[in-house]
C-alpha atoms as a PDB file:
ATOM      1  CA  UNK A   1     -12.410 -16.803 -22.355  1.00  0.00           C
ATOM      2  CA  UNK A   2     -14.685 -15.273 -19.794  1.00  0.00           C
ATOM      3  CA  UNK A   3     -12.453 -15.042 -16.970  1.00  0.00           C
ATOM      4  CA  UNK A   4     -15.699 -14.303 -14.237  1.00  0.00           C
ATOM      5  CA  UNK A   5     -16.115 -18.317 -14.946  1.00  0.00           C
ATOM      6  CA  UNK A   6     -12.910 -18.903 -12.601  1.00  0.00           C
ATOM      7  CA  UNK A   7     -13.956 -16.315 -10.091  1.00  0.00           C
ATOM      8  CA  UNK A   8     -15.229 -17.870  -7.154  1.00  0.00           C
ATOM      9  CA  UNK A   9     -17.700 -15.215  -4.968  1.00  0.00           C
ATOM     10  CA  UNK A  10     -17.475 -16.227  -1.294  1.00  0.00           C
ATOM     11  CA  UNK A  11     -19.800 -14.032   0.906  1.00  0.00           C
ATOM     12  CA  UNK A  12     -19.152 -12.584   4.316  1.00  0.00           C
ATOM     13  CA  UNK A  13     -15.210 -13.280   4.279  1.00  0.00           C
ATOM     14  CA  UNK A  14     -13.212 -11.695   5.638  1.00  0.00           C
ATOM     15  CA  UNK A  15     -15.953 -10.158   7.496  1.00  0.00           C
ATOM     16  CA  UNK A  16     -20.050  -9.756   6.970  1.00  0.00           C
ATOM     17  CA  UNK A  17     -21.282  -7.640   4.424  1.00  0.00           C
ATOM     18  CA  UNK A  18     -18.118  -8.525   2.032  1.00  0.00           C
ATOM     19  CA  UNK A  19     -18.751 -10.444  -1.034  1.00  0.00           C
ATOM     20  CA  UNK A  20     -14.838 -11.896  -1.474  1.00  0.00           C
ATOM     21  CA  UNK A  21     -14.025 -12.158  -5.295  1.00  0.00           C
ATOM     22  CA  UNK A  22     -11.487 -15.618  -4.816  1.00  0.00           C
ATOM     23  CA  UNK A  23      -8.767 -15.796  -7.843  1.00  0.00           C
ATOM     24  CA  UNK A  24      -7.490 -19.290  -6.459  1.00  0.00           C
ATOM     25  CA  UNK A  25      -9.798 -20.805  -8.310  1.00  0.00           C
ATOM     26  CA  UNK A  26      -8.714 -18.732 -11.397  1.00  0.00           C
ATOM     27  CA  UNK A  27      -4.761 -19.128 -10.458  1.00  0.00           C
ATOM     28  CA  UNK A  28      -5.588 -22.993 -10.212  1.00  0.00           C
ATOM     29  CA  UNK A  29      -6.961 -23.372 -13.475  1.00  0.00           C
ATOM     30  CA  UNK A  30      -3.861 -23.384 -15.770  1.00  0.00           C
ATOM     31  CA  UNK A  31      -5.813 -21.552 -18.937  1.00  0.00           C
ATOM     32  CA  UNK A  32      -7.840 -19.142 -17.276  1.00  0.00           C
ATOM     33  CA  UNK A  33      -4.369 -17.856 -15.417  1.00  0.00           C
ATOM     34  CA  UNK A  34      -2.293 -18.263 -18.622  1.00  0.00           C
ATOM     35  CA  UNK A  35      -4.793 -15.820 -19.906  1.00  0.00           C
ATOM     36  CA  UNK A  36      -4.804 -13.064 -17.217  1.00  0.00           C
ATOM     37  CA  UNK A  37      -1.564 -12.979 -17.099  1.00  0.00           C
ATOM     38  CA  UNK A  38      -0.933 -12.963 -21.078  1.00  0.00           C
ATOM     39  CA  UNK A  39      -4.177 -10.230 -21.994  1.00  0.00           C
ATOM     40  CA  UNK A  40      -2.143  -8.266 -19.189  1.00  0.00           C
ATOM     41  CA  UNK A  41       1.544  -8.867 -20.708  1.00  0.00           C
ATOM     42  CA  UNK A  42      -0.034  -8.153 -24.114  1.00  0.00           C
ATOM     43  CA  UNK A  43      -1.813  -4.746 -22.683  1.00  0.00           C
ATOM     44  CA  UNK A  44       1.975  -3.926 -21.455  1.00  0.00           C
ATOM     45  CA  UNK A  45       4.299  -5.074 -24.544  1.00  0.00           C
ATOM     46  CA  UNK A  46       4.869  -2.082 -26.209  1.00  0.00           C
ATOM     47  CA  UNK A  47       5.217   0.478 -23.257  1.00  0.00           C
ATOM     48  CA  UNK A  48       8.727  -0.276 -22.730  1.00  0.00           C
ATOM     49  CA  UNK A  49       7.905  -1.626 -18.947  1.00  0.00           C
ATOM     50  CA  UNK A  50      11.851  -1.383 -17.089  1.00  0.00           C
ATOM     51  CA  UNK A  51      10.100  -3.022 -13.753  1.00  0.00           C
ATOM     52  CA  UNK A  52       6.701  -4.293 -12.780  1.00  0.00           C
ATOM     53  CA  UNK A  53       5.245  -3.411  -9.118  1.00  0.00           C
ATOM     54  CA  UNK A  54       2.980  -6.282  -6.749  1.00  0.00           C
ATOM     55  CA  UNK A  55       1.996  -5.767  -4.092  1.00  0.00           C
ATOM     56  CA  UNK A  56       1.285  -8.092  -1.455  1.00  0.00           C
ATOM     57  CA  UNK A  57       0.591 -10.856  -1.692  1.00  0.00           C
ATOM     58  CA  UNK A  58      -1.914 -11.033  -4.152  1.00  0.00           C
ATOM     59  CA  UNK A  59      -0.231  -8.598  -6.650  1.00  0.00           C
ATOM     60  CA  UNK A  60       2.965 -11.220  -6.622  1.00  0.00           C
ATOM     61  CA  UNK A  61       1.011 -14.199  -8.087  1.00  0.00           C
ATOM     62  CA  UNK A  62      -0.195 -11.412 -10.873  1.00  0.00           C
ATOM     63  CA  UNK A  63       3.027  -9.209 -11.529  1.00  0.00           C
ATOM     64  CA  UNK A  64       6.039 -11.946 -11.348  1.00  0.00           C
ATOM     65  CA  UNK A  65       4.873 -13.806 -14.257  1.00  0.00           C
ATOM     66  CA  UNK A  66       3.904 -10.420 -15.835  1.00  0.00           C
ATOM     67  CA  UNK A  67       7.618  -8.937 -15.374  1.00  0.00           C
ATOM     68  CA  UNK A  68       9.071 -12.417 -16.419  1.00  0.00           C
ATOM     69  CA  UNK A  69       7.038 -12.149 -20.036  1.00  0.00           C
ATOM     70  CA  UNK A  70       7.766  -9.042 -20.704  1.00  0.00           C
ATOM     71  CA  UNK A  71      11.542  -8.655 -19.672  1.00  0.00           C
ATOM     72  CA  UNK A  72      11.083  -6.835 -16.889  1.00  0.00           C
ATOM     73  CA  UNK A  73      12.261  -6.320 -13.647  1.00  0.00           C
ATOM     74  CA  UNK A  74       9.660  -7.432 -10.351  1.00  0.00           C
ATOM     75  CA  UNK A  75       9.156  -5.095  -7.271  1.00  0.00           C
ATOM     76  CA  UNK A  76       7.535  -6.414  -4.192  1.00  0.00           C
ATOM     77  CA  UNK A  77       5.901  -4.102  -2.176  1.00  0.00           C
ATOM     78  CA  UNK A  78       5.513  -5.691   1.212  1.00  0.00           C
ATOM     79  CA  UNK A  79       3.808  -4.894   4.387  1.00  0.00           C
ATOM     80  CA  UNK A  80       5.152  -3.600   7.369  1.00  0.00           C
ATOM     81  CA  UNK A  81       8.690  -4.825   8.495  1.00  0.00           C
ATOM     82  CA  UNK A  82       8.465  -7.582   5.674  1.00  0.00           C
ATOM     83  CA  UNK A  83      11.445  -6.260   3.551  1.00  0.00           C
ATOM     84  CA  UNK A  84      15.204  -6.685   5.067  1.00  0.00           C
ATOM     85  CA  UNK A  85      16.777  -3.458   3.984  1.00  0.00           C
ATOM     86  CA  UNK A  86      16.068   0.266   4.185  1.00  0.00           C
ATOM     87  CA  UNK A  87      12.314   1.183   2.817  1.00  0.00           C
ATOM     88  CA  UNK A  88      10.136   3.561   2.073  1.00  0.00           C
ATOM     89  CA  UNK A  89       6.785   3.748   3.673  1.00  0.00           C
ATOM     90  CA  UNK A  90       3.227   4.701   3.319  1.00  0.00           C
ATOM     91  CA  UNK A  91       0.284   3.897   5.529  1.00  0.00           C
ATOM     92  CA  UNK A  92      -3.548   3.629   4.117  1.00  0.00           C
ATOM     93  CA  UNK A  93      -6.877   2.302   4.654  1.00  0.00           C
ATOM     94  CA  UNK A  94      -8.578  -0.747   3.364  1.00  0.00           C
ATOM     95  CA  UNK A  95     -12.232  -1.127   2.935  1.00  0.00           C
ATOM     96  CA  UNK A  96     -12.146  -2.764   6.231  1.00  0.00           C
ATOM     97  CA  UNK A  97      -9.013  -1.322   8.404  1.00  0.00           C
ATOM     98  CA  UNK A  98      -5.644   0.198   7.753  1.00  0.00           C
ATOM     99  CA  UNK A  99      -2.390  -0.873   7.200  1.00  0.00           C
ATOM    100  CA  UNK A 100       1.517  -0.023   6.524  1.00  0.00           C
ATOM    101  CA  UNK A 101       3.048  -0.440   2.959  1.00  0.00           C
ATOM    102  CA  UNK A 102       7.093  -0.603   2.225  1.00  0.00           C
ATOM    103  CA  UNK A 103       9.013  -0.559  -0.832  1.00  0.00           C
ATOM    104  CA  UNK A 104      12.660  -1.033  -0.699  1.00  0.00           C
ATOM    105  CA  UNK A 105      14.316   2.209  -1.159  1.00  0.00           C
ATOM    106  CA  UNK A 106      16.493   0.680  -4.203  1.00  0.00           C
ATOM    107  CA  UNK A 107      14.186  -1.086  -6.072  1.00  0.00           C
ATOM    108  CA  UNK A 108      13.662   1.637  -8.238  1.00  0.00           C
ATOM    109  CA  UNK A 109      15.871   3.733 -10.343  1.00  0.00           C
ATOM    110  CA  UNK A 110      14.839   7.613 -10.920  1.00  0.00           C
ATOM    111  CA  UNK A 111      12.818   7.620 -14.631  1.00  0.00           C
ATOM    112  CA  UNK A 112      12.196   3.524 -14.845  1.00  0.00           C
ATOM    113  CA  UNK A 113       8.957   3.071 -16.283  1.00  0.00           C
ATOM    114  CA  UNK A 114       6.731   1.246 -13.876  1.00  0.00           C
ATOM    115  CA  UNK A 115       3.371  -1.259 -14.682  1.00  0.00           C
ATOM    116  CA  UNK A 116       1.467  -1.566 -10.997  1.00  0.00           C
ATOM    117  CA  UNK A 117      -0.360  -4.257 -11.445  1.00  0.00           C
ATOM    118  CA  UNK A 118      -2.818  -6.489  -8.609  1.00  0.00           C
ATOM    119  CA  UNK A 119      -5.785  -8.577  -8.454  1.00  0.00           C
ATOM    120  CA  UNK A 120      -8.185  -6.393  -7.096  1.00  0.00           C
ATOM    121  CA  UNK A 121      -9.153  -2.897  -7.387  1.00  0.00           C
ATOM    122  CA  UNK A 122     -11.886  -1.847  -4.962  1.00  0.00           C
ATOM    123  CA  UNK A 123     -11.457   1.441  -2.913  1.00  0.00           C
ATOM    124  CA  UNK A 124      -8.346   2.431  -4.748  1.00  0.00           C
ATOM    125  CA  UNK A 125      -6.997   2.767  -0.909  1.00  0.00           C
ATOM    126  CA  UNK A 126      -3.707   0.294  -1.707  1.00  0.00           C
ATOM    127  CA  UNK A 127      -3.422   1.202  -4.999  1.00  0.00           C
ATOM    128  CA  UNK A 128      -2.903   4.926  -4.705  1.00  0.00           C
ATOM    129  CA  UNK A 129      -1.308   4.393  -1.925  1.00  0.00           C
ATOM    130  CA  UNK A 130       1.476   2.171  -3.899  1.00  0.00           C
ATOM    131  CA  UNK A 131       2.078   4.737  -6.914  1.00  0.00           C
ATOM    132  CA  UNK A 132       2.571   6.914  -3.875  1.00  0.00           C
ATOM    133  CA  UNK A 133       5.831   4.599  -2.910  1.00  0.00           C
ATOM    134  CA  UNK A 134       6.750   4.138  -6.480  1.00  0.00           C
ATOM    135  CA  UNK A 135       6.581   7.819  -7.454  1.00  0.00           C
ATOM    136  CA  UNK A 136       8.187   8.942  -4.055  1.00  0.00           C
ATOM    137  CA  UNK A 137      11.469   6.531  -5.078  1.00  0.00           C
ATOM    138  CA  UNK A 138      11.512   7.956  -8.958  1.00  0.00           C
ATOM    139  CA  UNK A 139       9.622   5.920 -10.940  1.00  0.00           C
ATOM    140  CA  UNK A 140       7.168   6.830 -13.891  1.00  0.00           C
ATOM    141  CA  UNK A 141       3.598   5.348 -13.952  1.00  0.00           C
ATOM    142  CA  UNK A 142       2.874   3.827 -17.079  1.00  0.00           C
ATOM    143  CA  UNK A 143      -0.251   1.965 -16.344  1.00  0.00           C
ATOM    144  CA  UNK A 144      -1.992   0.034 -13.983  1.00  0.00           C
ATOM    145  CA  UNK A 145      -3.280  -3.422 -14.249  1.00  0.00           C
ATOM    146  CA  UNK A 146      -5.816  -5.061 -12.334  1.00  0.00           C
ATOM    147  CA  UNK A 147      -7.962  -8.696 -13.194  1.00  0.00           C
ATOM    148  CA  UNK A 148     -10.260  -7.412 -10.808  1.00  0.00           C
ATOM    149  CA  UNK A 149     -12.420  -4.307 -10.518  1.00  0.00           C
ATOM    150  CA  UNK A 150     -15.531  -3.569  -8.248  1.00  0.00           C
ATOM    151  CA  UNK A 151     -17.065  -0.760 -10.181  1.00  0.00           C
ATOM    152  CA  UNK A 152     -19.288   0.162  -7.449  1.00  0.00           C
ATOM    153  CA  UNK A 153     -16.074   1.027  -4.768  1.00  0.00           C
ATOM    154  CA  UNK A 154     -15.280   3.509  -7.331  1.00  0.00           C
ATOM    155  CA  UNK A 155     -11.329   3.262  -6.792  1.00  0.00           C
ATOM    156  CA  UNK A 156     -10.503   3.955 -10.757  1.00  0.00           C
ATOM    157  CA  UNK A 157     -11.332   7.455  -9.140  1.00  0.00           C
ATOM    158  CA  UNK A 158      -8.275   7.924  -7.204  1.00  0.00           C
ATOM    159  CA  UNK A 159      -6.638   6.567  -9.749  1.00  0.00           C
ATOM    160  CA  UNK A 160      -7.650   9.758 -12.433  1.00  0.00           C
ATOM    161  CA  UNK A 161      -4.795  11.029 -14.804  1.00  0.00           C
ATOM    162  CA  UNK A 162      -3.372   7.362 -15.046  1.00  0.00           C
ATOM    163  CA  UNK A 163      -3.695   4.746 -17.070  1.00  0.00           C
ATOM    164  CA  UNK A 164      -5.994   1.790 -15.740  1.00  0.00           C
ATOM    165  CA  UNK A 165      -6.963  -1.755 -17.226  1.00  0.00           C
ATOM    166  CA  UNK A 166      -9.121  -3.727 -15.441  1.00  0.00           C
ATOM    167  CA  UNK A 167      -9.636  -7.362 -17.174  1.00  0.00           C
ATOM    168  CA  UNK A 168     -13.238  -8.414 -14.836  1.00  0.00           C
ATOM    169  CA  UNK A 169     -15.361  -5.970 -13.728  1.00  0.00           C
ATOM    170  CA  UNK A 170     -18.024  -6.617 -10.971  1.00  0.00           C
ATOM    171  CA  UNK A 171     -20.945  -4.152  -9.786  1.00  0.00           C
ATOM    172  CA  UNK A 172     -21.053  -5.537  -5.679  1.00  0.00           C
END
């Protein structure tokens, strides 16, 4: 299945000069999601996964049904004030403005064995960012998943030393 098919490409959103790679029309279309989210699970069988990391939002629709394949425990990370008990925090920059990231501080146990997975890798900005939070509260990176790539925001470069997988890739 060639997964760019569900992609929709919607230009200037959220702001001119973005070219917006939409996975509701890929989450809508019950094969074309059955099949991200099963190459992923398949990708992640054998690495003895303990919990599976989304962050928000877009990561949840991605990593829940990941986690729930494979066994696995699911991790939110949430923005800013989102989570109801103690986190841990990290702030970083988007490709177009900043934010505040929180993990709960108990989500994971020292040594699990963490897949990070999301929609989108562009900047690597959130992503590093999050194996920041998940390293910070003791857990291993195993590997980390993505549908999404845009090659040309060269983010798989702060990512160096782990393992990526990237199912679509775009040049912007």
């Amino acid at each position: 299945m060639n997964l760019q098919d569900n992609i929709r490409i919607v230009e200037g959103f959220p702001k001119k000069g973005i070219s917006f790679k939409d996975i509701t029309t890929l989450i809508r279309d019950k094969d074309a999601f059955k099949y991200a989210v099963d190459k992923i699970a398949g990708y992640l069988k054998d690495k003895n996964i303990d919990v599976v990391v989304g962050p928000e939002a877009r990561g949840f629709l991605f990593g829940a049904p990941i986690a729930y394949t494979l066994g696995a425990g699911f991790v939110p990370v949430r923005k800013q004030g989102k989570l109801p008990y103690d986190t841990l925090s990290i702030k970083y920059d988007l490709e177009y403005g900043s934010d505040v990231l929180e993990i709960h501080k108990d989500a994971i146990n020292k040594g699990d064995r963490v897949a990070l997975v999301d929609d989108l890798l562009a900047t690597g900005g959130t992503t590093s960012s999050v194996v920041k939070l998940i390293e910070q509260a003791g857990g291993e990176i195993v590997t980390i998943d993505f549908v999404i790539e845009l090659t040309d925001l060269k983010g798989r470069e702060k990512l160096k030393g782990y393992d990526v997988l990237s199912l679509i890739k775009y040049d912007i």
